[in-house]
Structure formats: structure tokens, C-alpha cells
Protein backbone atom coordinates (compact mmCIF):
# COMPACT_ATOMS: atom_id res chain seq x y z
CA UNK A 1 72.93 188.78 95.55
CA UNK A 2 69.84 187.33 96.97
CA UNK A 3 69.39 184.49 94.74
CA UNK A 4 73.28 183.59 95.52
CA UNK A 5 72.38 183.96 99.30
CA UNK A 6 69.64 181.86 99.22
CA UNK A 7 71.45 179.02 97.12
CA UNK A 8 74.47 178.58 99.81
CA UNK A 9 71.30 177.98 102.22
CA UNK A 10 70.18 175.38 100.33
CA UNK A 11 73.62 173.75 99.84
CA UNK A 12 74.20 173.70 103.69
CA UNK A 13 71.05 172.53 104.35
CA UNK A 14 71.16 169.68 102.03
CA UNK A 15 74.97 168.57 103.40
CA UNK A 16 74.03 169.00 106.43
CA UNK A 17 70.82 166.34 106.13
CA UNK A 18 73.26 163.81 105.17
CA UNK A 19 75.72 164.12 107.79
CA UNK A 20 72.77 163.09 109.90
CA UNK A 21 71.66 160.47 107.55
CA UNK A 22 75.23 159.00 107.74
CA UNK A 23 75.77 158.73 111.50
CA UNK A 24 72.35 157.40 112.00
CA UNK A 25 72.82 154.68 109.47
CA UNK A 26 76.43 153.84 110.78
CA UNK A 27 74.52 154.11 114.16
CA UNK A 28 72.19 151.57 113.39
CA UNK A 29 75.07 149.14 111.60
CA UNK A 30 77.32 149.17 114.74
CA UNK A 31 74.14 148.72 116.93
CA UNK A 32 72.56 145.36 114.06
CA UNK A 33 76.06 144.14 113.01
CA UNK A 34 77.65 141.44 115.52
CA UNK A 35 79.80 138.85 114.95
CA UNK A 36 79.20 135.00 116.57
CA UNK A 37 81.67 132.92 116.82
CA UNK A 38 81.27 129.49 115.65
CA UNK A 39 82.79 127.39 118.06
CA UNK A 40 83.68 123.51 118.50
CA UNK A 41 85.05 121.35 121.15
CA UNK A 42 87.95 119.70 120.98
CA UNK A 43 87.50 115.64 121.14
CA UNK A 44 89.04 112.18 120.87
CA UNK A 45 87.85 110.41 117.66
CA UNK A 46 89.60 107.74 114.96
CA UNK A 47 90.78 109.85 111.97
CA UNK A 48 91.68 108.54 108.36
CA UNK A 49 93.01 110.20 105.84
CA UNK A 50 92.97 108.77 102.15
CA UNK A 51 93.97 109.22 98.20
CA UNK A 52 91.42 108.89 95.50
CA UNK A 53 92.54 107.64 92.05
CA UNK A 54 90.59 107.13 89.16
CA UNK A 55 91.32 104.82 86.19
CA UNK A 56 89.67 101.83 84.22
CA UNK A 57 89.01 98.26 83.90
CA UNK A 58 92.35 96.63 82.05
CA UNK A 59 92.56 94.00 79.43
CA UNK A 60 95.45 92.48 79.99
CA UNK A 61 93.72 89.28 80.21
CA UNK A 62 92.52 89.56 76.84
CA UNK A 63 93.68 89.42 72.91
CA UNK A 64 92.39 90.40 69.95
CA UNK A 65 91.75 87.85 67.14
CA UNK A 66 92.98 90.32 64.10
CA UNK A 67 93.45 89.92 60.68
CA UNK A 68 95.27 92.23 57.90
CA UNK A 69 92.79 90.70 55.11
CA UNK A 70 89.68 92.28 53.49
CA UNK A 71 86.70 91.22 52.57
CA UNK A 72 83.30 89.54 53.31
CA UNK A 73 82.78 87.59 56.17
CA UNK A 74 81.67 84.18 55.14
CA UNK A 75 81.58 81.84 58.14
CA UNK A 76 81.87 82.17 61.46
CA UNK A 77 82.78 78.77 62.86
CA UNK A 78 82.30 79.58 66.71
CA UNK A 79 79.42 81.29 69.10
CA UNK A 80 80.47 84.22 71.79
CA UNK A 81 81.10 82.75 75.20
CA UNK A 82 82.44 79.44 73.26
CA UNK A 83 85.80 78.00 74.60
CA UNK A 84 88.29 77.91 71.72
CA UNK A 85 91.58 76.14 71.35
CA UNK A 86 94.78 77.95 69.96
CA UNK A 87 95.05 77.77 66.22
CA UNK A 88 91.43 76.64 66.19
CA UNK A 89 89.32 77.80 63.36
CA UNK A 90 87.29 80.82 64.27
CA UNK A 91 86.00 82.86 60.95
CA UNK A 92 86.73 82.55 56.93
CA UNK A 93 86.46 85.32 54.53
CA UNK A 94 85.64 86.00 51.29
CA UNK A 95 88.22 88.17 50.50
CA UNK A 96 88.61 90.79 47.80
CA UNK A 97 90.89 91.17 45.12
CA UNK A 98 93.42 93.59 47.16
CA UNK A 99 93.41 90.37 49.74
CA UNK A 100 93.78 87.42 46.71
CA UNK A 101 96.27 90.12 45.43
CA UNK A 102 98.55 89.80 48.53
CA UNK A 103 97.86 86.20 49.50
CA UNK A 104 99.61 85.63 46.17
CA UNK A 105 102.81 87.04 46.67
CA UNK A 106 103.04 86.11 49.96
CA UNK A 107 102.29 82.66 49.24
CA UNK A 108 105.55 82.69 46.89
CA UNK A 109 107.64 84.52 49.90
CA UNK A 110 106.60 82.12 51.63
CA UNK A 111 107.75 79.07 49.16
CA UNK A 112 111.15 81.03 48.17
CA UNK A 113 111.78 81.38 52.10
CA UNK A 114 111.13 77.73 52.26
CA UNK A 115 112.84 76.44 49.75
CA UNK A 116 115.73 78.32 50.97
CA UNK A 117 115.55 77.01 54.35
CA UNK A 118 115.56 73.40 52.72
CA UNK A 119 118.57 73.92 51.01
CA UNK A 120 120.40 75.33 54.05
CA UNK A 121 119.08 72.29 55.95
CA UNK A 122 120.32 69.79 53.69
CA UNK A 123 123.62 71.33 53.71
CA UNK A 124 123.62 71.92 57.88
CA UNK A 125 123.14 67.85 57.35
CA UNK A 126 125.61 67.21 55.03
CA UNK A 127 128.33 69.13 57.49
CA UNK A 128 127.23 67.61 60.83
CA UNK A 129 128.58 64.09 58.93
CA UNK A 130 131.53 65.53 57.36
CA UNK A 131 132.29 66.65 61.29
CA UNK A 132 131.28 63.30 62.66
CA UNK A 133 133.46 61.75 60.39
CA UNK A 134 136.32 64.13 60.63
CA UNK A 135 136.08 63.49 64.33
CA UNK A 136 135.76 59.74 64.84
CA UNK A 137 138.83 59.78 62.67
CA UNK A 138 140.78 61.61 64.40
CA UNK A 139 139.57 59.59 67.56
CA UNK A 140 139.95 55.74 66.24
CA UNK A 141 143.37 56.92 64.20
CA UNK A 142 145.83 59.74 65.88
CA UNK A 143 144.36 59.60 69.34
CA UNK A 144 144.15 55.62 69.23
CA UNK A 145 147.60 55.49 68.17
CA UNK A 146 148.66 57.58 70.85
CA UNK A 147 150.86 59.77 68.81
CA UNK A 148 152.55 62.58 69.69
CA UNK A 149 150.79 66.12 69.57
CA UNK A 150 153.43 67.28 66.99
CA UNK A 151 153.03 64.40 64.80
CA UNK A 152 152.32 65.40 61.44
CA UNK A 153 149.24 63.10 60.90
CA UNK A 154 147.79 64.13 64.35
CA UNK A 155 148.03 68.18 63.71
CA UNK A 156 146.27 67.02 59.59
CA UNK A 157 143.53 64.77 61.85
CA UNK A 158 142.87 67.47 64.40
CA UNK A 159 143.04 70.41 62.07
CA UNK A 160 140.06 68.82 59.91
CA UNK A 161 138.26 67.86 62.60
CA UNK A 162 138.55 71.47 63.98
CA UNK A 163 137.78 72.77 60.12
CA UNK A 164 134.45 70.98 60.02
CA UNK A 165 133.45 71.83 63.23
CA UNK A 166 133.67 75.10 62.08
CA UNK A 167 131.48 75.02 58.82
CA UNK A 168 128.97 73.19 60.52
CA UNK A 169 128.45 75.64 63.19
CA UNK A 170 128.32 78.60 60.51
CA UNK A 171 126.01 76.98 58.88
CA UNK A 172 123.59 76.32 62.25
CA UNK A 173 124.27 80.32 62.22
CA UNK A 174 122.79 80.37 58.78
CA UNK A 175 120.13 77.96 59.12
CA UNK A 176 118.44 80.05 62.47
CA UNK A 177 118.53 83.35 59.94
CA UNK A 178 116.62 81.46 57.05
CA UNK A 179 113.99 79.62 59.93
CA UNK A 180 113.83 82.87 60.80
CA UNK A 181 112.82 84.57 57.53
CA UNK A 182 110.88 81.38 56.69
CA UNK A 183 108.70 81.66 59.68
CA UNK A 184 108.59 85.38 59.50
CA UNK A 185 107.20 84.65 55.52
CA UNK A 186 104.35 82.41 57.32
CA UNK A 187 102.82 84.30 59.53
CA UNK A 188 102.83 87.39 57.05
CA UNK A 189 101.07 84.79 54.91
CA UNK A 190 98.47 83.94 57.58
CA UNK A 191 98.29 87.78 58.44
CA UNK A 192 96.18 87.91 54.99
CA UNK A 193 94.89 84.61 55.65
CA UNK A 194 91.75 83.54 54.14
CA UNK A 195 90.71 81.36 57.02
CA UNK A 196 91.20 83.30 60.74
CA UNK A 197 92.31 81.24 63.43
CA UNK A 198 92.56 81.55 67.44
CA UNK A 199 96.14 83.42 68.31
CA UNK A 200 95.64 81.32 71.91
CA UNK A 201 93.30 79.01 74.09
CA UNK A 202 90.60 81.01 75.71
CA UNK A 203 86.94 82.50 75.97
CA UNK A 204 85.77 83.90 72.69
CA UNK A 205 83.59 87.19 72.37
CA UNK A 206 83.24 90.00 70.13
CA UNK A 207 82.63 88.11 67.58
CA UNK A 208 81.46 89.00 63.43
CA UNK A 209 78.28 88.89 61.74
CA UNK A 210 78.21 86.58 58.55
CA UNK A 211 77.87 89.51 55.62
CA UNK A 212 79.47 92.01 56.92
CA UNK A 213 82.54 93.55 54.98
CA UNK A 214 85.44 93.97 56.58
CA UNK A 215 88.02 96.57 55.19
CA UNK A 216 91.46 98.35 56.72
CA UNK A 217 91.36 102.08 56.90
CA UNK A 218 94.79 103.49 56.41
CA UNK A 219 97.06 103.93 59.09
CA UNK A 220 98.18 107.86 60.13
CA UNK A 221 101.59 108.57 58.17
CA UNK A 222 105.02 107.52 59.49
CA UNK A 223 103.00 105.84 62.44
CA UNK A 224 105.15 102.51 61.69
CA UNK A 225 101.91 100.43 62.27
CA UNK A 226 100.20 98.14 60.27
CA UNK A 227 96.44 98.46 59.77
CA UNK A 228 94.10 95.70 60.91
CA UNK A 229 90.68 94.29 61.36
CA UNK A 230 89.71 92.96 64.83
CA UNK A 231 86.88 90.27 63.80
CA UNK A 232 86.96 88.94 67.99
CA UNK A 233 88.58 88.68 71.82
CA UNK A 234 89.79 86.06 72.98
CA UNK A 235 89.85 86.34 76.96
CA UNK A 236 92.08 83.87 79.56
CA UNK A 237 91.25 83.02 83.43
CA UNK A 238 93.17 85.21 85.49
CA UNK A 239 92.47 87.82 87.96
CA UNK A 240 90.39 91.10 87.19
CA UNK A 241 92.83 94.21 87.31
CA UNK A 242 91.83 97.65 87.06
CA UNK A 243 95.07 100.60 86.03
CA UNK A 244 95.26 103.98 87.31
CA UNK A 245 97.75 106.62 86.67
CA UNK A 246 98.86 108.24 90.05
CA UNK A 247 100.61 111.97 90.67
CA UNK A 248 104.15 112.31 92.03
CA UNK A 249 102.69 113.90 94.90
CA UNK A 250 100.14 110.88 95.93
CA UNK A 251 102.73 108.06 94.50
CA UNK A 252 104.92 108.04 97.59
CA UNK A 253 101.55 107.49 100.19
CA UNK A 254 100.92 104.27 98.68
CA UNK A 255 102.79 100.75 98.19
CA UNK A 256 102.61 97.04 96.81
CA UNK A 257 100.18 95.25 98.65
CA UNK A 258 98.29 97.90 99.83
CA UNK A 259 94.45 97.82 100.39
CA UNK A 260 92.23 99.86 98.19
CA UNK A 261 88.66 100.10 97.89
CA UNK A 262 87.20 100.51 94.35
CA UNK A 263 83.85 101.77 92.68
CA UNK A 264 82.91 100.41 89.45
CA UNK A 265 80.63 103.30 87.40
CA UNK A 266 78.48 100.42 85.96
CA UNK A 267 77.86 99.18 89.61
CA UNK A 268 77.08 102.57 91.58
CA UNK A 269 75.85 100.81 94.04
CA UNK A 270 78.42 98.66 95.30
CA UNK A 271 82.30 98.66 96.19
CA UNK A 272 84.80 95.82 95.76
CA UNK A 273 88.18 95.43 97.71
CA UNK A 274 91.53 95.20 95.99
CA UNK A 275 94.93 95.05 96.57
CA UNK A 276 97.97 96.81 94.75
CA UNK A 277 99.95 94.72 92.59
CA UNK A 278 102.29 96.76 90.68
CA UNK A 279 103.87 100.35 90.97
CA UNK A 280 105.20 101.67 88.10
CA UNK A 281 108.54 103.69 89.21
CA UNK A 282 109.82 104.93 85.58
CA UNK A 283 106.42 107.20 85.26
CA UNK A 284 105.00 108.21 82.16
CA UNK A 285 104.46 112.04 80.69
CA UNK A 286 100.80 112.95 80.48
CA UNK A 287 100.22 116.54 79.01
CA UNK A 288 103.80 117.70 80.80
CA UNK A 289 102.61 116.08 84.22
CA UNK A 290 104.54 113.02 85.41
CA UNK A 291 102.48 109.94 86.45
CA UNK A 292 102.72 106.67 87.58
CA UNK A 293 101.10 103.67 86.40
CA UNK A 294 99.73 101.45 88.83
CA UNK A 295 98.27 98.09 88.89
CA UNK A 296 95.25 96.71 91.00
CA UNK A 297 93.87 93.04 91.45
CA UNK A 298 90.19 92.90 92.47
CA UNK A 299 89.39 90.32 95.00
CA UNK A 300 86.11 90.01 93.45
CA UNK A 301 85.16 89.42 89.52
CA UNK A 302 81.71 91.02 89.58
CA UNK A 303 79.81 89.69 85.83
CA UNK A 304 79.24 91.75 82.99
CA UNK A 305 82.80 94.04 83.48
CA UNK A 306 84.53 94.93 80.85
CA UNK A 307 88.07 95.87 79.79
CA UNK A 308 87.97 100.09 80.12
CA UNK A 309 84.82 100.17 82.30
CA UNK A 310 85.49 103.14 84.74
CA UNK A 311 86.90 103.08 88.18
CA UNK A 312 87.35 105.15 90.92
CA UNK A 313 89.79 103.27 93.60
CA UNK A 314 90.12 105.22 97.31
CA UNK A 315 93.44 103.93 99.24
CA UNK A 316 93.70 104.50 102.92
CA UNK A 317 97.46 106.07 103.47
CA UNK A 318 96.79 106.63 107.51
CA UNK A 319 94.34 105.54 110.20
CA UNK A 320 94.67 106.82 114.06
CA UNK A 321 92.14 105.75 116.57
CA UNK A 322 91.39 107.63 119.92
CA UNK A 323 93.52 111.04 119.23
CA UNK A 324 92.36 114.58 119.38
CA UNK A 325 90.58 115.72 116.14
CA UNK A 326 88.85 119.75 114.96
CA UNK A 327 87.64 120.83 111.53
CA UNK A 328 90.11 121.64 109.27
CA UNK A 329 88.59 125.36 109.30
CA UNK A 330 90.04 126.10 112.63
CA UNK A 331 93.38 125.81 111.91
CA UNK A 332 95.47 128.21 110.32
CA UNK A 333 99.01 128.34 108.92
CA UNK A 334 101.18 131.77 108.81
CA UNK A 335 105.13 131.51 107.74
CA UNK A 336 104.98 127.86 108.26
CA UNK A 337 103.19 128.15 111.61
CA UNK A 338 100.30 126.45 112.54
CA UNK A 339 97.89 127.74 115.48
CA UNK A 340 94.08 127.89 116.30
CA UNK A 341 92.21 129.94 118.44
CA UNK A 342 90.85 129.16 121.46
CA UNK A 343 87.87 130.71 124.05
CA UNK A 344 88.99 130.87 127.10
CA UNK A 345 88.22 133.35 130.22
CA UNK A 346 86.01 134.95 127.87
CA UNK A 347 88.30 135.63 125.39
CA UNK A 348 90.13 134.49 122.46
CA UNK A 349 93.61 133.22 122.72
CA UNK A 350 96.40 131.69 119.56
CA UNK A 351 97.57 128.54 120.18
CA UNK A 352 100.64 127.29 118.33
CA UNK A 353 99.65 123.74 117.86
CA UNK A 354 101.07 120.66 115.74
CA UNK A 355 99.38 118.22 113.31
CA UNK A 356 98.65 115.18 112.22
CA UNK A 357 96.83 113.27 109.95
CA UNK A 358 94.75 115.46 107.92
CA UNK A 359 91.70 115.12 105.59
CA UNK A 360 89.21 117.08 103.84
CA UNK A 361 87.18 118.02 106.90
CA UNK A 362 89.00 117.28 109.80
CA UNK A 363 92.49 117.33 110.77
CA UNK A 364 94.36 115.78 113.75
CA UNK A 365 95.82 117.61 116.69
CA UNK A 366 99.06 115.90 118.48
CA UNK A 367 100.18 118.70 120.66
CA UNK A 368 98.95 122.18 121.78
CA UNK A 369 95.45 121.25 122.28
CA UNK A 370 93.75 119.27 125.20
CA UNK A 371 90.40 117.52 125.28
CA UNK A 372 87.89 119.70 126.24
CA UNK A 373 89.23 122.87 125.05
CA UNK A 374 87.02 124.98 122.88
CA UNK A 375 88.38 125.90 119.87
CA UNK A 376 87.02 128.82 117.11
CA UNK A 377 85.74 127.62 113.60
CA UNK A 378 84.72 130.56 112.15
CA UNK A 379 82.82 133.25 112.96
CA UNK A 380 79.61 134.31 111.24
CA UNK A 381 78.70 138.30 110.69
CA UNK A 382 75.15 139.37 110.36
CA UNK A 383 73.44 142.98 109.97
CA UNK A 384 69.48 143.76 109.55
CA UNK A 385 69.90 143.03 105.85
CA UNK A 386 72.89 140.96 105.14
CA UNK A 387 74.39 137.30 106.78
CA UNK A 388 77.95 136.65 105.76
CA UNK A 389 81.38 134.76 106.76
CA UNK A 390 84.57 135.95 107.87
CA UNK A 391 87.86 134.27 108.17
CA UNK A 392 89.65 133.87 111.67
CA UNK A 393 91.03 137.72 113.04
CA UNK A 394 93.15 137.91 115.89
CA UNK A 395 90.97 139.17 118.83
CA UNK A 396 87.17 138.55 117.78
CA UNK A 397 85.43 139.45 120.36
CA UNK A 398 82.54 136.81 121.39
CA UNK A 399 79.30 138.05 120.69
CA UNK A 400 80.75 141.57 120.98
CA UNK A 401 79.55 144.35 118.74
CA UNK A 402 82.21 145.16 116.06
């Protein structure tokens, strides 16, 4: 009974220690832990808001001098940074026997396509005379006679003449189809082409290394493409143009013609002005996410840029000058309302307010807010032991104990 008695001592002893414990240290809390509010004053300022895109360096301005043949490079004929002429000479290989293999039989497609052509030529000639002679016949006989449309020799005349103007214009048919296949046969021909040749007029770079051995790897099945060997670029005057792919939300703040300023990775140091050339409106699928291609010309051709160099472009979709500007922080939106909080009289009011122009750190005010007024940021809570932010609360007290 007495060991029982003196254990519920202990026990109320014990609770009753930290009762005091507990309101001493809540005590101390509400005496240490204040909230300040962080406060800013409302003031004119210019304000722009902007969309940055990143994309790359384009070579539109530039083709590759490719060949489908395989072998060892031999000569090179040319020097990088050497202007070249179309169908000029550039590089001739030593090709293997997979190469001699196919120049072979496309040599004879080339002759049977050829040959064929010929023939169709020489009868495409032989019916444009049979048609000039069916028609100056019909001209210097039944029309220079006058005779009558019903006449017998006049309908025979007219209906030859009409006959051979037929054939021969089947035949022109026939001979664009075998041109066709005979130029087709050609280039497949030059496709495997010992002797590699410019495919335009232009700056050559890129290029080979006699020696080296050029071979195809195999293209990915059902791809529909042919594999090839890039030996060169050839690369034309023109303007420098950089391609970005832009979101469906960011593609309606921006336009042809536009300004944009663009950063170059491989000149961090420097930014170069540009102008948008080209939007394209059909978009393309990326991952599930709809973009849209667009197209910028840079004012200035730095040296030493290459096609799919990075680039970051910035373009300005709104500028205001002189209007009333706050940190974004201080505004807040609740069931599509927008208000701050203002210190006034010592005490902190909502403001319904409307915006503007808004950008990462500061947002524009254009009614609900006059110069001058102060406006809350923030608020920052501190104890004896800890420092920490709080959102906006309806009713912070300034410097007031919480």
C-alpha cells in the first residue's frame, strides 16, 4: 500500500514538472517569435516582359558532297575553304569490288536507258515530219482550194493531219518517260561514281584525307533510305539563320519580323541581334508536345559558327515605360482574383488590384494601386533558434507578436 502511495507521488510530481516546462517554453516562443513584414513601395518604372527559346545554328545554307561508293580515297583534288564550281572535280576513289560490282551494272542501265531514249527520239523525229507534212498538205491542197468542209478530200486531208498530230504528241509523252528513266539511270551511275564531283557552286569544307577508307554502314530496316558517305560541305553566301522550336503557349507572343536577341554558347560573351523570318503554323509533335518551328536571320555572321552550334534567342513580347511596378511576390491570386496587401494606418488592408505586364520578378500594376503606397512582400518569422518565411495571411500584424 505504501509503495503504491508513494508511486502516484512520483507520477504527479513528474506531470506536473512538465506542465511548467510547457508554458514556460510556449512563454518564451510567444515572447522570441515575431513576425516582420517585408515591405516595398509602390513606384513608376519601365517594365518588359520576354520569351526565351533555345535552338541551334541551321544549315540550310549548306550541302553535303555524298557519295553511295566504297572504297579508298585516292585524290583529293581541292583544299577546305577553296571555292568550287558545280560539277567540278572534288575527290576520286579507289573503290572496292562491291563499288566496281555496281558501277558495272549501272553502267549497262545506264546504256539500255540510253539506247532506249535514242530510239524513241528518232521516232519522236520521224513523226514531227510525217505531221509537218500531213499539215502543209492539207494547207497548200484542201484549204488552198477553198473547198468545202464536207468535201471528201478535205475531211481525208484534215483527218491525217489530225492523225499525226496525234502520234507525235504520244510519242513526246513517251519520249519525257524514257529522258526520264535515262537521266534517272545517270545519276544512279554517278551515285557510285568513281570520281566525286561538286552537287553546286560554293565554299568547300569538311573535306577527306587521302588513305582513308570509306565504307556505308547499313541503313535501319524499312527506313526507305539509302546509305551514304559524306566525303565534304559545300556552303553558299546567304544569311546566317539559327531554328528554334517554340510551345503553343509562347507561339502566339511572337511574329514575323520581330526582334530577338540571341546568345551563341561558343561566344558566351557576346549577343547578336536578329530578326524572325519564318513561323511555322502546321507545328510538329515532339515527345506528344506540339511545337512550332521557327526561323531566325542574324544580322551579324560572327566567324568560326557552325551549322548546330547552340543558341539561346530571348524575344521581347511587351515593353511599358513609366507605369506602376511591385515584385511579383506581393501579389496574390484566389478564384481568379488578384489583390495585394497594403500598410496603411498601421495596419494591413487587401486590395483588389489589376495587372499588367508581368515577368519573373516584377509584375505591373494598372489599377488599384497608387504611387507611393506601401505594399507587403512577405513577411519573415524568426524565434531564438529558428529564421523562416511565411506566405501572405490576411491580417499580419506589423511587428506584432504572433
Amino acid at each position: 500500500m505504501l509503495r503504491s502511495l508513494l508511486f502516484l507521488i512520483t507520477a504527479i510530481f513528474l506531470m506536473s514538472v512538465t506542465v511548467l516546462v510547457f508554458l514556460g517554453w510556449k512563454s518564451n516562443y510567444q515572447l522570441s517569435a515575431k513576425a516582420e513584414a517585408q515591405t516595398v513601395t509602390v513606384q513608376k518604372s519601365n517594365i518588359q516582359s520576354s520569351i526565351t527559346i533555345s535552338g541551334k545554328i541551321s544549315d540550310s545554307n549548306s550541302m553535303d558532297i555524298t557519295t553511295q561508293a566504297t572504297g579508298i580515297v585516292d585524290k583529293v583534288y581541292v583544299k577546305n575553304g577553296d571555292t568550287v564550281e558545280e560539277g567540278q572535280k572534288i575527290a576520286e576513289l579507289k573503290p572496292d569490288q562491291k563499288t566496281k560490282r555496281m558501277q558495272s551494272e549501272l553502267w549497262a542501265q545506264y546504256l539500255s536507258a540510253k539506247n532506249s531514249f535514242n530510239n524513241v527520239k528518232a521516232s519522236e523525229t520521224f513523226l514531227k515530219n510525217q505531221l509537218t507534212e500531213a499539215h502543209h498538205k492539207f494547207l497548200n491542197d484542201a484549204v488552198a482550194r477553198n473547198l468545202d468542209h464536207n468535201d471528201p478530200s478535205f475531211v481525208e486531208q484534215e483527218s491525217l493531219w489530225k492523225a499525226a498530230e496525234a502520234h507525235y504528241k504520244n510519242q513526246q509523252a513517251v519520249m519525257d518517260v524514257s529522258s526520264a528513266n535515262a537521266a534517272s539511270a545517270w545519276r544512279a551511275y554517278n551515285e557510285y561514281s568513281s570520281v566525286i564531283t561538286a552537287p553546286i557552286s560554293g565554299t568547300v569544307s569538311n573535306l577527306p584525307i587521302p588513305g582513308i577508307l570509306l565504307k556505308t554502314e547499313p541503313s535501319a530496316p524499312f527506313s526507305g533510305s539509302v546509305p551514304q558517305n559524306k566525303i565534304g560541305t559545300i556552303t553558299i553566301p546567304g544569311p546566317l539563320l539559327a531554328t528554334a522550336n517554340v510551345s503553343e503557349i509562347d507561339v502566339t507572343n511572337i511574329s514575323v519580323d520581330q526582334e530577338v536577341t540571341l546568345s551563341i554558347e561558343a561566344y558566351s560573351n557576346e549577343t547578336f541581334s536578329g530578326t524572325i523570318e519564318s513561323i511555322d503554323t502546321n507545328g510538329i509533335d515532339i515527345s506528344g508536345t506540339i511545337h512550332y518551328p521557327v526561323t531566325i536571320s542574324l544580322e551579324k555572321k560572327p566567324e568560326n559558327v557552325y551549322p548546330n552550334m547552340s543558341v539561346t534567342a530571348a524575344v521581347t513580347t511587351g515593353t511599358k515605360n513609366d507605369v506602376l511596378v511591385i515584385p511579383v511576390a506581393a501579389v496574390e491570386s484566389v478564384s481568379g482574383k488578384t489583390f495585394v496587401h497594403i500598410v496603411k494606418d498601421n495596419s494591413v488592408q487587401q486590395i483588389p488590384v489589376e495587372v499588367g505586364i508581368v515577368t519573373e520578378t516584377q509584375i505591373e500594376i494598372e489599377t488599384g494601386l497608387s504611387e507611393g503606397d506601401i505594399v507587403i512582400a512577405g513577411s519573415l518569422f524568426y524565434s531564438e533558434e529558428n529564421i523562416f518565411r511565411s506566405p501572405l495571411t490576411t491580417g499580419l500584424q506589423i511587428f506584432g507578436e504572433r
